[in-house]
C-alpha atoms as a PDB file:
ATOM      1  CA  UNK A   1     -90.909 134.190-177.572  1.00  0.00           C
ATOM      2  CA  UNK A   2     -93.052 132.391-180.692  1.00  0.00           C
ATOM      3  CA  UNK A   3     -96.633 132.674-179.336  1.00  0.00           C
ATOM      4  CA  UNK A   4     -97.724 135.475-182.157  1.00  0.00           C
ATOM      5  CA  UNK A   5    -100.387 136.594-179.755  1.00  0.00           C
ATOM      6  CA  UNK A   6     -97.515 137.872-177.237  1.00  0.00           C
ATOM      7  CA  UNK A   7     -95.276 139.065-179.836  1.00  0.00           C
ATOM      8  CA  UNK A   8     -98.250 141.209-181.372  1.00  0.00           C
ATOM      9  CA  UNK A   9     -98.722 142.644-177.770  1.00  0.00           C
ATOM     10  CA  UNK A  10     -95.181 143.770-177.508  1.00  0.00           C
ATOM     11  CA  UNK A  11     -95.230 145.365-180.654  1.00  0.00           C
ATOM     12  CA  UNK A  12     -95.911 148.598-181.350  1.00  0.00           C
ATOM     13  CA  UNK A  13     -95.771 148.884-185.520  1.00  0.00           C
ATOM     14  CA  UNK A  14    -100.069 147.560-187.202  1.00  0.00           C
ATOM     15  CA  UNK A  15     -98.460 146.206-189.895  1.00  0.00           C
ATOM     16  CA  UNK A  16     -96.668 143.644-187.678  1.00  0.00           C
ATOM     17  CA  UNK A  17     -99.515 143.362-185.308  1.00  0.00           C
ATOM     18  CA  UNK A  18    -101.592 142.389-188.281  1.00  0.00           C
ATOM     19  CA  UNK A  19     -99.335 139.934-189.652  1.00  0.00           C
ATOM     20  CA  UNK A  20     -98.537 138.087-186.484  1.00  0.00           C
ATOM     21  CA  UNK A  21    -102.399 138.051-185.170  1.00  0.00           C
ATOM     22  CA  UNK A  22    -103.459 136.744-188.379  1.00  0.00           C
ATOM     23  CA  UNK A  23    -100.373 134.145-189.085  1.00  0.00           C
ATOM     24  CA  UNK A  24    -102.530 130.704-188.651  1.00  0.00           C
ATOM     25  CA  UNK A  25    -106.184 132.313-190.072  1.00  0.00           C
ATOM     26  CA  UNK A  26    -107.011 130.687-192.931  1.00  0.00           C
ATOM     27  CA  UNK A  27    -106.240 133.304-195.540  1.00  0.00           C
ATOM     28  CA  UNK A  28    -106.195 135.074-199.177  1.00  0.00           C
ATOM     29  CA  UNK A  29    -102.661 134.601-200.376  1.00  0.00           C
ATOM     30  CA  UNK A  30    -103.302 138.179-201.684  1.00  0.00           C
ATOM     31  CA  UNK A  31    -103.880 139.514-198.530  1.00  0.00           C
ATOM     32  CA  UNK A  32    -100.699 137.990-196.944  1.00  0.00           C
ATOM     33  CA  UNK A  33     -98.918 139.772-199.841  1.00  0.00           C
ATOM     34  CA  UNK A  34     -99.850 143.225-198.914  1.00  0.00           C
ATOM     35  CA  UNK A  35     -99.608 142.841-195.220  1.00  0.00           C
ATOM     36  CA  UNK A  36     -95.948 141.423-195.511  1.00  0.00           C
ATOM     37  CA  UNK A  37     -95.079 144.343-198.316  1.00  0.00           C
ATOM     38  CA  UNK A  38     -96.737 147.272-195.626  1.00  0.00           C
ATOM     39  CA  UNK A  39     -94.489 145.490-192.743  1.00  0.00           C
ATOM     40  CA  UNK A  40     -91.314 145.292-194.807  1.00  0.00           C
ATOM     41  CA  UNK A  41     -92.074 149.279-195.894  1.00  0.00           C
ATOM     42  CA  UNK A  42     -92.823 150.244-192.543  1.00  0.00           C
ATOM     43  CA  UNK A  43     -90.113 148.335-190.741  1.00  0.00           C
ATOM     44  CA  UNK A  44     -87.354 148.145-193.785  1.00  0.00           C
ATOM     45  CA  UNK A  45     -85.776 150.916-193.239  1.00  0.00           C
ATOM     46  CA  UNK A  46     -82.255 150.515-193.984  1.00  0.00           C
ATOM     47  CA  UNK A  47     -83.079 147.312-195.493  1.00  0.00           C
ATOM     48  CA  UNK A  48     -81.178 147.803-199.015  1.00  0.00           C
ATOM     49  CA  UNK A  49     -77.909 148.578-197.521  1.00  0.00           C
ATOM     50  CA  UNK A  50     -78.417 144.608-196.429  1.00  0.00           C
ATOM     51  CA  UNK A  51     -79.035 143.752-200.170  1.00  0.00           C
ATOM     52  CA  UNK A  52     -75.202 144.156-200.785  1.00  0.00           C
ATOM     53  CA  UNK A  53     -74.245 143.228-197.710  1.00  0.00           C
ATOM     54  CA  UNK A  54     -71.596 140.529-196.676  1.00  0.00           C
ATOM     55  CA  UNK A  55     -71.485 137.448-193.989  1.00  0.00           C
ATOM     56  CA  UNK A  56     -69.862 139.890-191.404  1.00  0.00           C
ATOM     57  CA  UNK A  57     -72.867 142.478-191.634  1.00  0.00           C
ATOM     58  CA  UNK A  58     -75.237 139.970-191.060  1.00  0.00           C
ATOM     59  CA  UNK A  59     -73.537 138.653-188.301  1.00  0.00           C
ATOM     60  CA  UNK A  60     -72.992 141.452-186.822  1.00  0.00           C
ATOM     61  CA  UNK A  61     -76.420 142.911-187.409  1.00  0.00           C
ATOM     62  CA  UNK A  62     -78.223 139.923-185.908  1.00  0.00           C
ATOM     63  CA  UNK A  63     -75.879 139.798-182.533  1.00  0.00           C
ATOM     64  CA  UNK A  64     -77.019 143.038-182.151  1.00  0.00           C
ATOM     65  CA  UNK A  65     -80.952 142.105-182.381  1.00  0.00           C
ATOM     66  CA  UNK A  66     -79.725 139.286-180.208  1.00  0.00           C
ATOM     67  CA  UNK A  67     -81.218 137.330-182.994  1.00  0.00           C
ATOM     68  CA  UNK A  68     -79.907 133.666-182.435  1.00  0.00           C
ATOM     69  CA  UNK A  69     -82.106 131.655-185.048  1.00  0.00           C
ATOM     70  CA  UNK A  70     -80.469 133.536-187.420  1.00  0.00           C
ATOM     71  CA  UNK A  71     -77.059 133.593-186.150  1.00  0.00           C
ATOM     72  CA  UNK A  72     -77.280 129.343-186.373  1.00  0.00           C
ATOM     73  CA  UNK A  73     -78.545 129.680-189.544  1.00  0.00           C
ATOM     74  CA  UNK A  74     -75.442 131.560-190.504  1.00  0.00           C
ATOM     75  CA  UNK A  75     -73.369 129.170-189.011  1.00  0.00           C
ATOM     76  CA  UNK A  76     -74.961 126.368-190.415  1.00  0.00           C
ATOM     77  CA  UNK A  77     -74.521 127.829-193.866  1.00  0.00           C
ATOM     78  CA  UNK A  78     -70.987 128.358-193.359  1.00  0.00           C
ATOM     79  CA  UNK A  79     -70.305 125.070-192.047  1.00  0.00           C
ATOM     80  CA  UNK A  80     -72.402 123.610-195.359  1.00  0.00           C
ATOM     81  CA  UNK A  81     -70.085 125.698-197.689  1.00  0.00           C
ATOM     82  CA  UNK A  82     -66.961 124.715-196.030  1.00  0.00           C
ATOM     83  CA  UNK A  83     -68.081 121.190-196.513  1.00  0.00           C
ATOM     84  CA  UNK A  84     -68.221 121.485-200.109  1.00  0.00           C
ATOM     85  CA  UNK A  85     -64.531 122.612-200.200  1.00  0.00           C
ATOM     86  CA  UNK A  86     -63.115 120.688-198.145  1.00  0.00           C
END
């Protein structure tokens, strides 16, 4: 789902409510700032174990969320570093 509308609906944390109904309002780049650092507060949790984390965490972690833009993007990244050794 990528309408931000629908995704705000099915949400149930403000902070992402207010960054997804506000995502193509013109806005202050200030603003953005402090909506994306209340989301990543309010939703981060568990976030720095990530920092350190390695490929097979991520992987792992987005399968989970079922989260398959950033399971390509992992692949694609893997596939771009193997190209550069081999």
């Amino acid at each position: 789902m990528f309408a931000p509308e629908r995704l705000a609906e099915l949400t149930s944390s403000a902070s992402a409510q207010d960054l997804l109904r506000h995502r193509r309002a013109p806005c202050d780049a200030e603003a953005v700032r402090r909506s994306l650092r209340q989301f990543l507060i309010d939703e981060g949790a568990g976030i720095c174990a990530l920092e350190h984390a390695d490929w097979a965490t991520f992987v792992e972690r987005f399968g989970e969320t079922s989260n398959k833009v950033a399971l390509q993007t992992l692949r694609q990244e893997e596939e771009s570093q193997a190209g550069y050794l081999g």
